[in-house]
Protein backbone atom coordinates (compact mmCIF):
# COMPACT_ATOMS: atom_id res chain seq x y z
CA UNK A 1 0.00 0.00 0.00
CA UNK A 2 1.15 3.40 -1.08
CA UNK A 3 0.34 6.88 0.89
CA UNK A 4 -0.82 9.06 -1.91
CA UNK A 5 -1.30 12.74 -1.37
CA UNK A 6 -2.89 14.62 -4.34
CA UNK A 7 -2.79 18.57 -4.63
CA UNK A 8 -5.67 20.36 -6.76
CA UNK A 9 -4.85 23.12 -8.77
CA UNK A 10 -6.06 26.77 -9.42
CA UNK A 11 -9.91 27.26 -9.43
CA UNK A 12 -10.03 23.25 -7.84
CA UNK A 13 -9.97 21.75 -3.96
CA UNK A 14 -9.44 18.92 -2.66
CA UNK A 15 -12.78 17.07 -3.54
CA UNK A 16 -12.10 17.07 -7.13
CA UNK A 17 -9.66 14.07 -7.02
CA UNK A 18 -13.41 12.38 -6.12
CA UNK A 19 -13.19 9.92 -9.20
CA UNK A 20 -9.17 9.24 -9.39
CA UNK A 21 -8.55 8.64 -5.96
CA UNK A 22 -11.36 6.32 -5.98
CA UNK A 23 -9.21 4.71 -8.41
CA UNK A 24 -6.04 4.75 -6.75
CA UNK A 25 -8.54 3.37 -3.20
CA UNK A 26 -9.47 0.56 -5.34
CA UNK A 27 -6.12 -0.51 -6.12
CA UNK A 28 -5.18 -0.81 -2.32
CA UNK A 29 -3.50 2.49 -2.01
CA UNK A 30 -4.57 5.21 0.23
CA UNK A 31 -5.36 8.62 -0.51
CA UNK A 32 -5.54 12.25 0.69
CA UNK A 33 -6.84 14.89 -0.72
CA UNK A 34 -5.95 18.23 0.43
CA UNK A 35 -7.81 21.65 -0.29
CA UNK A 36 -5.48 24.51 -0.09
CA UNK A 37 -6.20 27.64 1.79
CA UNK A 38 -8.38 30.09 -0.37
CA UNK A 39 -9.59 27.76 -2.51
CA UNK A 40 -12.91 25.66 -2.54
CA UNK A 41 -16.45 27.55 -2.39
CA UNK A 42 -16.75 30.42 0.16
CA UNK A 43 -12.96 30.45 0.96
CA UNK A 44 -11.89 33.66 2.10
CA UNK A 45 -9.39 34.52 -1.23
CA UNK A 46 -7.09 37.09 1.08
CA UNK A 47 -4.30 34.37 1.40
CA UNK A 48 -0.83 33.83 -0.13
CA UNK A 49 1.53 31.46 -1.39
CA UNK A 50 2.71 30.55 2.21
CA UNK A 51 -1.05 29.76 3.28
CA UNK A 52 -1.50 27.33 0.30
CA UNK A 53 1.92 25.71 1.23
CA UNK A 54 0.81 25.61 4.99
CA UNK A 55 -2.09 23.80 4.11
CA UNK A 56 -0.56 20.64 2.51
CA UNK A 57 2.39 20.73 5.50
CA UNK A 58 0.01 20.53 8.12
CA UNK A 59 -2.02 17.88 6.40
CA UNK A 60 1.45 15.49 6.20
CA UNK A 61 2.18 16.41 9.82
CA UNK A 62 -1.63 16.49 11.31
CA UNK A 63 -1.90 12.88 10.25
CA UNK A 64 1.60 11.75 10.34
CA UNK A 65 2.41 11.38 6.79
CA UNK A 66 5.65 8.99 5.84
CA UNK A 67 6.74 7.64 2.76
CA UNK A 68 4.44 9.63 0.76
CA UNK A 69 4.47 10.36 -3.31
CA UNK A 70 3.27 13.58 -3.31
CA UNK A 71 1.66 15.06 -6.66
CA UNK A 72 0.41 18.05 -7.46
CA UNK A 73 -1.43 19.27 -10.68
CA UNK A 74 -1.18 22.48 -12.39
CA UNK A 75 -0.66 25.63 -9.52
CA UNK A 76 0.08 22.33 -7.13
CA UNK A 77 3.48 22.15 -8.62
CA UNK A 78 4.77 25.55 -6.87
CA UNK A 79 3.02 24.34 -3.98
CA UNK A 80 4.57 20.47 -3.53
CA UNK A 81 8.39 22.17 -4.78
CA UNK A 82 8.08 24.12 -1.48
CA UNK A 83 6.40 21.51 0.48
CA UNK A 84 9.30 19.56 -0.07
CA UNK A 85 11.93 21.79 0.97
CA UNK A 86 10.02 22.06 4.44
CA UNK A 87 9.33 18.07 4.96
CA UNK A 88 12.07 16.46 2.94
CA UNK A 89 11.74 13.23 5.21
CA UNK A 90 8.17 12.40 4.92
CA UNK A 91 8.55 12.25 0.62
CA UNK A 92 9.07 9.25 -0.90
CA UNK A 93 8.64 10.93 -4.65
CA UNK A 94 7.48 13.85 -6.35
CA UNK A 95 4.65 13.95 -9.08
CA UNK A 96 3.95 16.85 -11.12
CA UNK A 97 1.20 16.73 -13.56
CA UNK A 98 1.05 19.08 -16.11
CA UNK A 99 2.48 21.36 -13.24
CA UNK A 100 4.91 24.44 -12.76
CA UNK A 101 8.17 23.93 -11.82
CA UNK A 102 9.07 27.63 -11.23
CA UNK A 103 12.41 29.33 -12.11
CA UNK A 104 14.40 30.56 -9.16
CA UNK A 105 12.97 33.89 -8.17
CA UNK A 106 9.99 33.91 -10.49
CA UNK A 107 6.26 33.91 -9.30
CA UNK A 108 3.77 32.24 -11.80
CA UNK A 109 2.65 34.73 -13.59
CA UNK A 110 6.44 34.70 -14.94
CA UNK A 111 5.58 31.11 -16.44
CA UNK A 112 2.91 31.76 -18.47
CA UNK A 113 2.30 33.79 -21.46
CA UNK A 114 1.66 37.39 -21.53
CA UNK A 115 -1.65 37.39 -23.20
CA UNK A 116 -2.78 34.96 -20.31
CA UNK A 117 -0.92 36.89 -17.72
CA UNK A 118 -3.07 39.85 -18.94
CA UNK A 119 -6.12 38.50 -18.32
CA UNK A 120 -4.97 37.66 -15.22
CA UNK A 121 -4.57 40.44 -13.83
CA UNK A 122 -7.59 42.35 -15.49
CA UNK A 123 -9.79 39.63 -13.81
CA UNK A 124 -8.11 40.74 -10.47
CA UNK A 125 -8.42 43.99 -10.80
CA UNK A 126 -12.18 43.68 -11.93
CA UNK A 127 -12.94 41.60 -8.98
CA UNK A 128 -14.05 42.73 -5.40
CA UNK A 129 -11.72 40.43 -3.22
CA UNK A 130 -8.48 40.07 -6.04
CA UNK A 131 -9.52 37.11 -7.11
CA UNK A 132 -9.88 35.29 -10.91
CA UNK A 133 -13.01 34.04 -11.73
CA UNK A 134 -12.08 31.50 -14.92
CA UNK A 135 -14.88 32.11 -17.94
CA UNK A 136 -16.11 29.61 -19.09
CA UNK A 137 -15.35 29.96 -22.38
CA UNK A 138 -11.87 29.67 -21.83
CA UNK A 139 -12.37 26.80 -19.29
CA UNK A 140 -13.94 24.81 -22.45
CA UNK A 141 -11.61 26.07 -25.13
CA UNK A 142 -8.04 25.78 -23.31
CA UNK A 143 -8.33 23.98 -20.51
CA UNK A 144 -11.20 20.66 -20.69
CA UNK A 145 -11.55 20.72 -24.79
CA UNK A 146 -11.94 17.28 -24.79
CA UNK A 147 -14.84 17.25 -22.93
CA UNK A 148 -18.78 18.14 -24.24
CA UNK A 149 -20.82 20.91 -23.03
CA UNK A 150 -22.44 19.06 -20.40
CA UNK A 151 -19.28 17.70 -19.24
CA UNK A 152 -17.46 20.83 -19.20
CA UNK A 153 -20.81 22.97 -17.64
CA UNK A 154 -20.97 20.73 -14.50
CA UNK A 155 -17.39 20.19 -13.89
CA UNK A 156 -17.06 24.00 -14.46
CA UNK A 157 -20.11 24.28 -11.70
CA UNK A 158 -17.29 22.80 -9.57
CA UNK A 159 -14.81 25.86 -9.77
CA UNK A 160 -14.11 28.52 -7.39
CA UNK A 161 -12.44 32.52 -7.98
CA UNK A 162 -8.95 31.75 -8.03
CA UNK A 163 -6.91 33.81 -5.00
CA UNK A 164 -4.38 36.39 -7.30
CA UNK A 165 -1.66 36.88 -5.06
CA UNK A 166 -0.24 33.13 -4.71
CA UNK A 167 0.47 34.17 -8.38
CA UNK A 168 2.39 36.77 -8.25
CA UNK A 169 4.23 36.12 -4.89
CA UNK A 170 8.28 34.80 -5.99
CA UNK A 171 10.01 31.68 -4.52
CA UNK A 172 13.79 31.26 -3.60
CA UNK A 173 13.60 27.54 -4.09
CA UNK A 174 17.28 26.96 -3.27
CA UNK A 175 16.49 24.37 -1.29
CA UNK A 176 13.87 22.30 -3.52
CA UNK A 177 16.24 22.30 -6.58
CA UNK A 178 19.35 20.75 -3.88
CA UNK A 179 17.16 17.75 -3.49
CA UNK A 180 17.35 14.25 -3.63
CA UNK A 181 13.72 13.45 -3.64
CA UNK A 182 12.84 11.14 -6.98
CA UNK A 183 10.80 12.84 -9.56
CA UNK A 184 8.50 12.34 -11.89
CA UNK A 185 7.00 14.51 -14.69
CA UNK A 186 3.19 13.63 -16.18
CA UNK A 187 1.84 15.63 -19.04
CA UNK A 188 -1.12 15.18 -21.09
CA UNK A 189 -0.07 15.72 -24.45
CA UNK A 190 -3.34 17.94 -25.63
CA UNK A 191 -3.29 20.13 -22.84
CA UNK A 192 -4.06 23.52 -24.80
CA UNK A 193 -3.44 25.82 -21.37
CA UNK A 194 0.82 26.57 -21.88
CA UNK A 195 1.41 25.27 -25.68
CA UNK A 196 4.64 26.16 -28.19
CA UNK A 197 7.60 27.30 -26.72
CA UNK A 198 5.59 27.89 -23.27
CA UNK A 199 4.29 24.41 -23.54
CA UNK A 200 4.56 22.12 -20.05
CA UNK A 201 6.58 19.38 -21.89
CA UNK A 202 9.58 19.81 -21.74
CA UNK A 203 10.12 23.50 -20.47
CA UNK A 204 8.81 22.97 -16.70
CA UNK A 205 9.46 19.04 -16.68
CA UNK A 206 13.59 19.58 -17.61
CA UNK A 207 13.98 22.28 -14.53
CA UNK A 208 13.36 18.57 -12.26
CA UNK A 209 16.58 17.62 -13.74
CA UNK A 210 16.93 13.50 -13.27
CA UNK A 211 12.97 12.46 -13.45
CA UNK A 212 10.84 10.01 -14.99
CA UNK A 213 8.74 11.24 -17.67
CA UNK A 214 5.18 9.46 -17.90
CA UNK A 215 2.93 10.53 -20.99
CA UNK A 216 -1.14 10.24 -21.80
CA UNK A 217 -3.73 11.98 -23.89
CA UNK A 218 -6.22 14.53 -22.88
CA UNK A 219 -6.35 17.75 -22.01
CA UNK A 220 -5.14 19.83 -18.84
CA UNK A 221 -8.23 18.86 -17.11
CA UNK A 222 -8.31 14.45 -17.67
CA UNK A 223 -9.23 14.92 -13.91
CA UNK A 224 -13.03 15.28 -15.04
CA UNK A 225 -12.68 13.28 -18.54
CA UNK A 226 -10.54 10.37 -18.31
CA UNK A 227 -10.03 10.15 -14.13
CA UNK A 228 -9.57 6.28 -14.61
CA UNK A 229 -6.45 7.00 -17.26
CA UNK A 230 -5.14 9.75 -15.02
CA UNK A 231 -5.27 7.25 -11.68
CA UNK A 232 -3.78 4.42 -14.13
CA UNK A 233 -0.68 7.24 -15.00
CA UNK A 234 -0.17 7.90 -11.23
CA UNK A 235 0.68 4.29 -10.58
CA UNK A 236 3.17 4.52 -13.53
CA UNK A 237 4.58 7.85 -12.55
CA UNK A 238 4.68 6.09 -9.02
CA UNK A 239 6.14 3.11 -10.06
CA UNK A 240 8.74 2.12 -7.58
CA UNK A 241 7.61 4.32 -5.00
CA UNK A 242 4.52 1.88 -5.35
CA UNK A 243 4.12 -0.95 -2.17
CA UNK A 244 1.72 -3.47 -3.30
């Protein structure tokens, strides 16, 4: 049995992992789910990039987390690098799917394009508590195009306003890019959300250095549309950080 602990992206929480770590449950392995501070339904969205790290710390030490492949989609990947540098000892590996891996003194908004980092910000500034509300029209065209309407209407229902300043707060990361910690790098090849030369594969997954990379199809959002594939990737990305 394997200690999984999955980490949700931007405009997710924890309870989106629903179908994949059913999955990964059925397979013998357990599974946690964290949701990160300022995200999920009624969150209060005044919180940084600390808070969100916090959140997935306290969750490994609350319940006494060892040995644990720790994986974190999208936004998660800024959040499990940091993670790690504060609970080395309690990793077994490190999953990033379709994730950042963030330059040393960059925030995110450095790692995405500046049309998208435009409407970033103008969402911010629009909103009342400096937050990002994703439209749905880009939710369907970058981000789940492999899904139909109804698919992509009720997993959209599912979202939450995104908290801005995690985005644009920098990292030192020193200390995450001196370890040891095996690593693994899963991208879905369609994902539409960071494409050409910004695309996930191989710009973020080559900053990991040594790590095994673990490929499937679908789009930045197989969470929703293909959650038995995704859980079925895990395992590989896992592979012999797996206990059966």
């Amino acid at each position: 049995m394997t200690t999984f602990v999955l980490v949700h992206g931007s405009w997710h929480d924890g309870a989106a992992w629903g179908a994949v770590a059913g999955e990964l449950v059925k397979a013998g392995h357990t599974v946690h789910t964290p949701t990160l501070a300022g995200h999920g339904k009624g969150a209060d969205k005044a919180v940084d990039h600390d808070a969100c790290v916090r959140s997935v710390v306290d969750h490994l030490t609350a319940h006494d987390l060892d040995e644990v492949v720790l994986l974190g989609h999208s936004f998660g990947g800024s959040v499990i690098a940091r993670v790690a540098e504060e609970v080395p000892g309690r990793l077994e590996r490190l999953i990033f799917w379709n994730a950042f891996v963030p330059e040393r003194g960059n925030c995110l908004l450095d790692e995405v394009p500046p049309d998208l980092r435009a409407v970033f910000r103008e969402l911010a500034a629009a909103s009342p508590d400096n937050s990002i509300t994703m439209p749905f029209g880009l939710w369907w065209e970058s981000f789940i195009q492999d899904a139909d309407h109804d698919l992509a209407a009720s997993a959209y229902a599912s979202l939450s306003p995104e908290p801005f300043q995690p985005l644009i707060d920098r990292f030192d990361l020193r200390r995450f890019y001196g370890l040891t910690i095996p690593k693994s790098y899963l991208n879905a090849t369609e994902d539409l959300v960071l494409r050409g030369e910004w695309a996930w594969h191989p710009r973020m997954s080559n900053r990991l250095g040594i790590y095994r990379l673990v490929e499937m199809p679908g789009s930045h959002e197989v969470i929703f549309t293909n959650p038995g594939l995704l859980a079925a990737k895990i395992l590989e990305a896992a592979h012999d950080s797996v206990v059966v």
